[in-house]
Protein backbone atom coordinates (compact mmCIF):
# COMPACT_ATOMS: atom_id res chain seq x y z
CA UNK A 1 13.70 -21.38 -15.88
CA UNK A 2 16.25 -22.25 -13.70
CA UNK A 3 14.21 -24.97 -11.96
CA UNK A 4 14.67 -26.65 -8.19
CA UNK A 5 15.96 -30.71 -8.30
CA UNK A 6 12.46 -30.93 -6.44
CA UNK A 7 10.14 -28.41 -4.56
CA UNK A 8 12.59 -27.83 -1.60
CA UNK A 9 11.36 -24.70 0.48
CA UNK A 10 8.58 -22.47 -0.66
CA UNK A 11 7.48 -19.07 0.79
CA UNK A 12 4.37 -16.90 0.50
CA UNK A 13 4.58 -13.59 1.59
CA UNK A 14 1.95 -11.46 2.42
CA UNK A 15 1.18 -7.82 1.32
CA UNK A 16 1.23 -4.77 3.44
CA UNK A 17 3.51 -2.02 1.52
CA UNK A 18 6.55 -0.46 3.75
CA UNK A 19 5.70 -3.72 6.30
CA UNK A 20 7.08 -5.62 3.29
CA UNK A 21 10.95 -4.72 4.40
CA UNK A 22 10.24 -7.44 6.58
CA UNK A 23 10.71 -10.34 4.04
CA UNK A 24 13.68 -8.51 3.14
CA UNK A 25 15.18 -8.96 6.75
CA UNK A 26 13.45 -12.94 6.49
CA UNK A 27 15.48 -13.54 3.32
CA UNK A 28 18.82 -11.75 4.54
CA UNK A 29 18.07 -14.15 7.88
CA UNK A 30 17.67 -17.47 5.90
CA UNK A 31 21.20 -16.36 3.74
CA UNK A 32 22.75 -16.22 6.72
CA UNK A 33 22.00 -19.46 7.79
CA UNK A 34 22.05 -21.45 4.19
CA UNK A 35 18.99 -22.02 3.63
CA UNK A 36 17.76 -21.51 0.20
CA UNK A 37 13.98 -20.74 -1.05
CA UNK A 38 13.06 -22.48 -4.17
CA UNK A 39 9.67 -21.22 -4.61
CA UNK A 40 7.96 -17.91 -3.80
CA UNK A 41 4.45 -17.05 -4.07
CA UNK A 42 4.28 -12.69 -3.28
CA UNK A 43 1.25 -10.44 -3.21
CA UNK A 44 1.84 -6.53 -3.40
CA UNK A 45 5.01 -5.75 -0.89
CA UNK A 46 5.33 -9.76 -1.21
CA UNK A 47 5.95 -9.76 -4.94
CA UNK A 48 8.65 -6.50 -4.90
CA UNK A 49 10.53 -8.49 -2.13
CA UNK A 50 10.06 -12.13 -3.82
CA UNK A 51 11.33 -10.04 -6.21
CA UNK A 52 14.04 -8.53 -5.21
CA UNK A 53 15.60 -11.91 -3.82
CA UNK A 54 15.33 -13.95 -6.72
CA UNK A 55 17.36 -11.91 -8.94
CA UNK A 56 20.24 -11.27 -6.34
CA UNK A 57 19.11 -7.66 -5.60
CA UNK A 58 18.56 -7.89 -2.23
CA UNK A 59 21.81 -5.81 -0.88
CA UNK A 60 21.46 -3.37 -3.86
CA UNK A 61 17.79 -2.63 -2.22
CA UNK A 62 18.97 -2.65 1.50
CA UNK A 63 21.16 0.23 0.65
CA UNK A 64 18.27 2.55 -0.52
CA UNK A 65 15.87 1.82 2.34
CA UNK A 66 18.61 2.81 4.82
CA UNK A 67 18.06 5.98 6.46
CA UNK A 68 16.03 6.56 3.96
CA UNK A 69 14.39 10.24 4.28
CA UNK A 70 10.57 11.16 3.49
CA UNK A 71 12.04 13.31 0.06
CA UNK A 72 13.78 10.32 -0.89
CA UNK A 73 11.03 7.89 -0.47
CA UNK A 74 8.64 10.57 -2.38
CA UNK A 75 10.97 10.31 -5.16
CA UNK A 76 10.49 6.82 -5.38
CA UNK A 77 6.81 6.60 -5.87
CA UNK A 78 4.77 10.13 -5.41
CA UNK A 79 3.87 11.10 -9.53
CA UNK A 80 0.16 12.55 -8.93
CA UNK A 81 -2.34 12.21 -11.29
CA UNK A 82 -5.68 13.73 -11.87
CA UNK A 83 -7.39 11.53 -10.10
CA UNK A 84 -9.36 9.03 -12.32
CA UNK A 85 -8.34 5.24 -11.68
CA UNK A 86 -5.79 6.50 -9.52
CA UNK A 87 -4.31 9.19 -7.13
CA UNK A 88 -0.46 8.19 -8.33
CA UNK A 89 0.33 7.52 -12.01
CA UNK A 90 2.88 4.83 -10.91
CA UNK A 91 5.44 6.05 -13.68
CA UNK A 92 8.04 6.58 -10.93
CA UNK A 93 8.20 3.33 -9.08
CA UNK A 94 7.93 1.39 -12.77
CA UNK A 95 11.16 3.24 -13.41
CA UNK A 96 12.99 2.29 -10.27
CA UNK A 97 11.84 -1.19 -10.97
CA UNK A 98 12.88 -1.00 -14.48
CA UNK A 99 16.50 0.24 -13.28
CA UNK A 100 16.41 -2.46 -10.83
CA UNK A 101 15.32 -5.36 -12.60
CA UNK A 102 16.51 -4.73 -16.24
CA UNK A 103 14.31 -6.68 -18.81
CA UNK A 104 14.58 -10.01 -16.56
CA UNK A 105 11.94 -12.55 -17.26
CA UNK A 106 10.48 -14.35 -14.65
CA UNK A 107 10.90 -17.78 -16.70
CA UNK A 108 14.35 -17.12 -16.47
CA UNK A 109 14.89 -16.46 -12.91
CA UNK A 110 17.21 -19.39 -10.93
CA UNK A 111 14.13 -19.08 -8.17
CA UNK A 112 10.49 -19.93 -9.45
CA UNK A 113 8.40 -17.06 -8.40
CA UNK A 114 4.65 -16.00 -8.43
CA UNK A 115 3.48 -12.16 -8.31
CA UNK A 116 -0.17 -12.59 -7.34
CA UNK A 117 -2.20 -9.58 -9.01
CA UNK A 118 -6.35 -9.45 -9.27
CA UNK A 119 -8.35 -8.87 -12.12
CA UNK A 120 -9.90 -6.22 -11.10
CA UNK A 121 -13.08 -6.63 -14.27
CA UNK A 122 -13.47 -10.16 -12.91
CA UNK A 123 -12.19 -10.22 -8.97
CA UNK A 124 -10.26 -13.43 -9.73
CA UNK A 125 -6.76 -13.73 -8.17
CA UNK A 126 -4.30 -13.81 -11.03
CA UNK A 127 -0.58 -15.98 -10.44
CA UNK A 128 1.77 -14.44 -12.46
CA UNK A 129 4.59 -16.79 -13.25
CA UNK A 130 6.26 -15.77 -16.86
CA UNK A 131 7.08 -12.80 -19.01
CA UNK A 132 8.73 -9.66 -17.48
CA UNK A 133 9.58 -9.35 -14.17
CA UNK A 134 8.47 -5.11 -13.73
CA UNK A 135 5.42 -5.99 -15.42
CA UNK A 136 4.17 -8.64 -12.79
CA UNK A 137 5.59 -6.55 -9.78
CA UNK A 138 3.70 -3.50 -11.22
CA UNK A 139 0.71 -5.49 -11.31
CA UNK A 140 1.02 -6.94 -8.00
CA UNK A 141 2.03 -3.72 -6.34
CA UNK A 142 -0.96 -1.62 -7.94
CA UNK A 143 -2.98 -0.55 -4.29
CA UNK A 144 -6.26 0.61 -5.50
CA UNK A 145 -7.32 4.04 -5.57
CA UNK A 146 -3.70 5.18 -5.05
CA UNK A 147 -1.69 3.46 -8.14
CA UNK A 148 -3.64 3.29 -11.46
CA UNK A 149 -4.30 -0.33 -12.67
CA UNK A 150 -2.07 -1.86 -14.92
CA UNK A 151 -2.83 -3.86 -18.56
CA UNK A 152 -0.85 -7.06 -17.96
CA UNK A 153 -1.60 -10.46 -20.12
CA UNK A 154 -4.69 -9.18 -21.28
CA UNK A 155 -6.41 -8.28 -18.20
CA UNK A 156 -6.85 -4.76 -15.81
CA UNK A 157 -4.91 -5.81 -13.04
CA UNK A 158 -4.95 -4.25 -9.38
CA UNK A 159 -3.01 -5.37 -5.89
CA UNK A 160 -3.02 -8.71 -5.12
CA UNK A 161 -3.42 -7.71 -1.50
CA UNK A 162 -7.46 -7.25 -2.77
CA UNK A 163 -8.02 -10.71 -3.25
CA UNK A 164 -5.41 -12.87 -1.97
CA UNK A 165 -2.64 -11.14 0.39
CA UNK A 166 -1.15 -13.97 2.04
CA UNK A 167 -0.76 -16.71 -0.77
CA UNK A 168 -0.49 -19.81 0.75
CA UNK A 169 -3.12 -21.34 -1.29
CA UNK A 170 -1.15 -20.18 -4.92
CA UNK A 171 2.34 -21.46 -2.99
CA UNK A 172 0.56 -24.97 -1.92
CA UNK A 173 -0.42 -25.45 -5.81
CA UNK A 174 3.38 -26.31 -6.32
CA UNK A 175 3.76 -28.82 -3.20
CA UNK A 176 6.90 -27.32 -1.64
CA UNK A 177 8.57 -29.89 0.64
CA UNK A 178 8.48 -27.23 3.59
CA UNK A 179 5.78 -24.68 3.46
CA UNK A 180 6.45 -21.10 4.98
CA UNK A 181 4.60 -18.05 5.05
CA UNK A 182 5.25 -14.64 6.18
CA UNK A 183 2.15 -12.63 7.47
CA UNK A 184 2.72 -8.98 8.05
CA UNK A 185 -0.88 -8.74 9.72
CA UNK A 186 -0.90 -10.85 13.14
CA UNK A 187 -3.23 -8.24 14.75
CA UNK A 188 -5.86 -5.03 13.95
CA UNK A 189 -4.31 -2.11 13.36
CA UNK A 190 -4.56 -0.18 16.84
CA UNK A 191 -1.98 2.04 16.42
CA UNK A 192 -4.17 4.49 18.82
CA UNK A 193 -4.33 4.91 22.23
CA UNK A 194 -7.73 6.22 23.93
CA UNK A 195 -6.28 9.56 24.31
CA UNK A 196 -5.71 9.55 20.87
CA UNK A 197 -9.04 8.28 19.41
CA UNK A 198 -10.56 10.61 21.59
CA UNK A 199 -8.52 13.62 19.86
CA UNK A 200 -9.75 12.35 15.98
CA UNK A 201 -12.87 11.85 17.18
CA UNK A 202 -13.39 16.08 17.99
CA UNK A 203 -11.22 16.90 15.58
CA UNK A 204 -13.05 14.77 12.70
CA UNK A 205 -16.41 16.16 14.25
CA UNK A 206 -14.94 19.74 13.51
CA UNK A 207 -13.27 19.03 10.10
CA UNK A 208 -16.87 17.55 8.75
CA UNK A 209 -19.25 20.11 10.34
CA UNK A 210 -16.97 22.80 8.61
CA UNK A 211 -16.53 21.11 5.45
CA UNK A 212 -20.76 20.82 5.20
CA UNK A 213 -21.26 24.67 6.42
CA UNK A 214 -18.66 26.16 3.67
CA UNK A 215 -19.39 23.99 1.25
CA UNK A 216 -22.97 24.80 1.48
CA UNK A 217 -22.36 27.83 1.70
CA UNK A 218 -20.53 28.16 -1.43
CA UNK A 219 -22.88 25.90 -3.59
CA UNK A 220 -25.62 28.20 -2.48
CA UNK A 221 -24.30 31.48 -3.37
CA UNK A 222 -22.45 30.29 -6.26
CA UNK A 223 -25.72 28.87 -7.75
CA UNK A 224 -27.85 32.44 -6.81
CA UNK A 225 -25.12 34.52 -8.87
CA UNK A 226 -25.42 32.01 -11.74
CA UNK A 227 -29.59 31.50 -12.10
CA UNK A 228 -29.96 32.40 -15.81
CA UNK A 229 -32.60 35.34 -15.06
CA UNK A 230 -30.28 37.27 -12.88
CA UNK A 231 -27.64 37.01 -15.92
CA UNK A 232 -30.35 38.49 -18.02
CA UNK A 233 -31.19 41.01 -15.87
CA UNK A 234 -27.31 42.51 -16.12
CA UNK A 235 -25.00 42.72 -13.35
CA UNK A 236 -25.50 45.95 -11.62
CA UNK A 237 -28.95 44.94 -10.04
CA UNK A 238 -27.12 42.10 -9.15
CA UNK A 239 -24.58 44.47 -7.18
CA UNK A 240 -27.72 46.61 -6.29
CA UNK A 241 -29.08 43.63 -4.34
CA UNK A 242 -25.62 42.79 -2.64
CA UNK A 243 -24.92 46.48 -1.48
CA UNK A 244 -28.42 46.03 0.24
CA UNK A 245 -27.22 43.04 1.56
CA UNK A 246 -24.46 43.89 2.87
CA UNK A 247 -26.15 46.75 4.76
CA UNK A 248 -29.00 44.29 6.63
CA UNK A 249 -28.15 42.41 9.85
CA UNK A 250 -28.79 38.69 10.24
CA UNK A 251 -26.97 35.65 11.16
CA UNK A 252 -26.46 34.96 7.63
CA UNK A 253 -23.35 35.03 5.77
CA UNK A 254 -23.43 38.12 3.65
CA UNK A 255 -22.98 37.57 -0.70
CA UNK A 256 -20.16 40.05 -0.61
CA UNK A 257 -18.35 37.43 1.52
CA UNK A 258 -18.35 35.00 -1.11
CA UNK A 259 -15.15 35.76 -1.91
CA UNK A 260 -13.60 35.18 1.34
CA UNK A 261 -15.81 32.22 1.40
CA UNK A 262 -14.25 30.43 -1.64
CA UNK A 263 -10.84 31.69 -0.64
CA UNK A 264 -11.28 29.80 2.71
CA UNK A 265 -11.98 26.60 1.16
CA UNK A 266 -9.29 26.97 -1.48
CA UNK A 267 -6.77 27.59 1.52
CA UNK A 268 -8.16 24.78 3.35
CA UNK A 269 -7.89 22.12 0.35
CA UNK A 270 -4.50 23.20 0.09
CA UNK A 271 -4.21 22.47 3.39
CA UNK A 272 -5.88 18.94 2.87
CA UNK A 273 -3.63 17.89 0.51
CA UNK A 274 -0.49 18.78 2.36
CA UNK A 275 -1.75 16.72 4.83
CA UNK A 276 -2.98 13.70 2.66
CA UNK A 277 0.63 13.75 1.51
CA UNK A 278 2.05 13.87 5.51
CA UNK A 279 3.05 9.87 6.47
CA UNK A 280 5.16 10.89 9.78
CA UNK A 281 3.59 9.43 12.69
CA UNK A 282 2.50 12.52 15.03
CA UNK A 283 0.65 12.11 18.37
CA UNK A 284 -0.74 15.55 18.37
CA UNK A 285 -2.07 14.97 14.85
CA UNK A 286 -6.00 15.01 15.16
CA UNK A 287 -6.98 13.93 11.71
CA UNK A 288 -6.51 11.05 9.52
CA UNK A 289 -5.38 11.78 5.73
CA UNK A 290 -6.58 10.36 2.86
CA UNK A 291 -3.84 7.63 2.52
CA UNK A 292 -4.07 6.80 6.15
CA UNK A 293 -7.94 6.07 6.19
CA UNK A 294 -7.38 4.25 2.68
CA UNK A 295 -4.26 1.73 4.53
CA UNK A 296 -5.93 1.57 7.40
CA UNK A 297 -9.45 0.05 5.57
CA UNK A 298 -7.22 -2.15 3.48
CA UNK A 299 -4.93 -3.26 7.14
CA UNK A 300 -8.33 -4.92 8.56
CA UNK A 301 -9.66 -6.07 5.51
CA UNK A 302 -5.87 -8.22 4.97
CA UNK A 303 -5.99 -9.16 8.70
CA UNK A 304 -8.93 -10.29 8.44
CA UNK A 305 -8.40 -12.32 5.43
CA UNK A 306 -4.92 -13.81 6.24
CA UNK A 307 -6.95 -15.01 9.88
CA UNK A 308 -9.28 -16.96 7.12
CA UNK A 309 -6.29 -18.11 4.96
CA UNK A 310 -4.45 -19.39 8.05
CA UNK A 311 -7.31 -21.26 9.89
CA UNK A 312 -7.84 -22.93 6.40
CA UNK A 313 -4.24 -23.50 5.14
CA UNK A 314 -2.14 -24.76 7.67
CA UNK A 315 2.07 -23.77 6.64
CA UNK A 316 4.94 -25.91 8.21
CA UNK A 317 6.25 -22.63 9.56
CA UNK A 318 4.28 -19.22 10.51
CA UNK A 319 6.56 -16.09 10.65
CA UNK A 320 4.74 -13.04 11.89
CA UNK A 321 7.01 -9.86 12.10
CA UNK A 322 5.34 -7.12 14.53
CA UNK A 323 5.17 -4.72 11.90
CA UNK A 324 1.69 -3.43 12.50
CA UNK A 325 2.61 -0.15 13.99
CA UNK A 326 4.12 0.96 10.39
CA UNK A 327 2.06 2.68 7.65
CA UNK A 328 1.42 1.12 4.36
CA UNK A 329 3.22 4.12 2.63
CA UNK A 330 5.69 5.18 5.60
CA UNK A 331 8.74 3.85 3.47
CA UNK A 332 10.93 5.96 5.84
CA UNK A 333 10.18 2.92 8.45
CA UNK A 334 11.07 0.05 6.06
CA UNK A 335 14.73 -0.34 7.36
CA UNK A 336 12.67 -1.26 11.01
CA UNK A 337 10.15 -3.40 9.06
CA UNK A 338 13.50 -5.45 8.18
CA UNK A 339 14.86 -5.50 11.22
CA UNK A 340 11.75 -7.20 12.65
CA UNK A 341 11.92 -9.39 9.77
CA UNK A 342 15.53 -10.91 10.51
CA UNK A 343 14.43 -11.41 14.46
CA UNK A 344 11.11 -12.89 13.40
CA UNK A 345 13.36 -15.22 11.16
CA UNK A 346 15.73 -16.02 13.60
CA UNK A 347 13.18 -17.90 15.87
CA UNK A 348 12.17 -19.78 12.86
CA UNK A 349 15.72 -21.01 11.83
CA UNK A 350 15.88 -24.08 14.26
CA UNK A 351 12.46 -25.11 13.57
CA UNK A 352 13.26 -25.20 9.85
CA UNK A 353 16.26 -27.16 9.82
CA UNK A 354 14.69 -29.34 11.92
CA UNK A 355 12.04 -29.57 9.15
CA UNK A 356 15.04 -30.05 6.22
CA UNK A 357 16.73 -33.04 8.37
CA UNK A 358 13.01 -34.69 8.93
CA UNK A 359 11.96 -34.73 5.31
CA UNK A 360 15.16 -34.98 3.88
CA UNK A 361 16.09 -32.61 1.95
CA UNK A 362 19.50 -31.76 0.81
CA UNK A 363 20.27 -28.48 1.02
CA UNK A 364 23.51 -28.65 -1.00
CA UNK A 365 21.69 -29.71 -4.39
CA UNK A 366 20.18 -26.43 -3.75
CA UNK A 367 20.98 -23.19 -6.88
């Protein structure tokens, strides 16, 4: 490994997907202004753009996430599984990565760096610091219930965003000179104004008293037509008994309907998963999808946990990019998530060289 004089500058980054082109813009910031990081400790997004810096990738990146459309950004990641472990298979993004970062080890990298993954068998937080670089990022990037886990040193290993999203307590463990972390989760999630909440509230009233009627519905004819003693009987007193049917009155659905029943709820899943698939932000959208209610549970939960982290680790330098207002998967967005990134960084630049004179460090024995 191509190993710092002494520990210099060290950065944890925290997880948070597309939010992640933030440490892209902090890195591109600190370039700017010579200052080099010598150790980086990444969870999830973290890890990809810890990544991504320490083996000189950064522009090559930069000019895929600009103007980057939602087809392109599908192309990336979206291989759908049936759904076992995972919704995504993750082949896709492991072959970007794989085009991207070659067979590089992280042992050999000029920049020491840490993917942070969990064990998902034993919840323990997992620092990845040698063998291949795609591996650990694959690890590390592995959200739960949307990538399938991945078989790294031994272990099943899921997002390191579960059990450790803002690493300053892996980064500490190497006593950096001058501590930094980035947090991509200042503040809860409220992307939603009251007019808005208001509007998912009906709607999600509607979606779930329709989605218990039809499916009831269904189960209940659907399990009539197949009792074992009608099947004996033979089918035509079976039609017998729906022509009568269909003649009564009643409020209840008639058996011949069935048909149009189960065709209704076929159209509707397909509708479903059109929209679980739909990351553009739309104010006259009433519903949450799948991936939305999934990022959104996971957005608290890391809030809440780099609060925790930060009240008990104190870094020499905070950066907090307002980033919140992007989705975890809205990778069309990551060229803003940098640009907060770089401003973020900016504000931090004095303070840090400040920092460099104080402790004395020489920036020029620096890579």
């Amino acid at each position: 490994m191509g190993e710092t004089q002494r520990p210099g500058i060290g950065i944890a980054l925290d997880s948070g997907g597309a939010k992640g082109g933030a440490h892209l813009g902090l890195f591109q910031t600190f370039e700017e202004n010579s200052i080099p990081v010598d150790i980086i400790a990444g969870s999830s997004a973290g890890a990809f753009a810890g990544a991504v810096y320490a083996t000189g990738k950064t522009q090559e990146v930069l000019e895929i996430i600009t103007d980057m459309k939602l087809r392109e950004s599908f192309g990336y990641y979206l291989d759908p599984v049936f759904p076992t472990s995972g919704l995504l298979g993750g082949k896709r993004i492991r072959a970007f990565m794989e085009n991207l970062f070659g067979d590089l080890k992280i042992e050999d990298l000029p920049v020491r760096f840490i993917a942070v993954a969990t064990d998902l068998l034993t919840g323990e937080t997992v620092a990845i610091e040698k063998g291949p670089v795609v591996d650990a990022v694959m690890a590390s990037i592995s959200m739960p219930g949307i990538f399938k886990p991945v078989i790294h040193m031994g272990r099943l290993l899921t997002d390191g965003g579960v059990s450790d999203p803002l690493p300053l307590d892996i980064l500490k463990k190497y006593s950096p000179s001058i501590s930094i972390a980035c947090n991509l989760h200042p503040r809860l999630p409220s992307n939603f104004n009251k007019r808005q909440r208001d509007r998912i509230l009906r709607t999600e009233k509607d979606v779930l008293r329709q989605d218990i009627d039809l499916a009831s519905i269904v189960s209940e004819r659907l399990t009539r037509f197949m009792d074992s003693q009608q099947v004996l009987e033979g089918i035509r007193p079976r039609i017998n008994a729906i022509m009568k049917k269909i003649n009564s009155t009643g409020d209840k659905i008639k058996d011949t309907e069935i048909v149009n029943a189960i065709q209704e709820q076929i159209n509707a899943s397909k509708d479903k998963l059109k929209a679980m698939f739909d990351f553009t932000r739309k104010e006259s959208r009433g519903t949450l999808n799948l991936f939305e209610i999934m990022a959104i549970s996971t957005n608290i939960q890391q809030y809440q946990k780099n609060k925790l982290m930060l009240s008990i680790i104190k870094p020499d330098v905070l950066i907090s990019p307002d980033v919140t207002y992007i989705g975890t998967l809205e990778f069309t967005s990551t060229s803003h998530a940098f640009e907060a990134g770089k401003k973020e960084a900016s504000k931090a630049i004095p303070v840090i060289k400040r920092l460099v004179d104080e402790r004395g460090i020489d920036l020029l024995d620096k890579h």
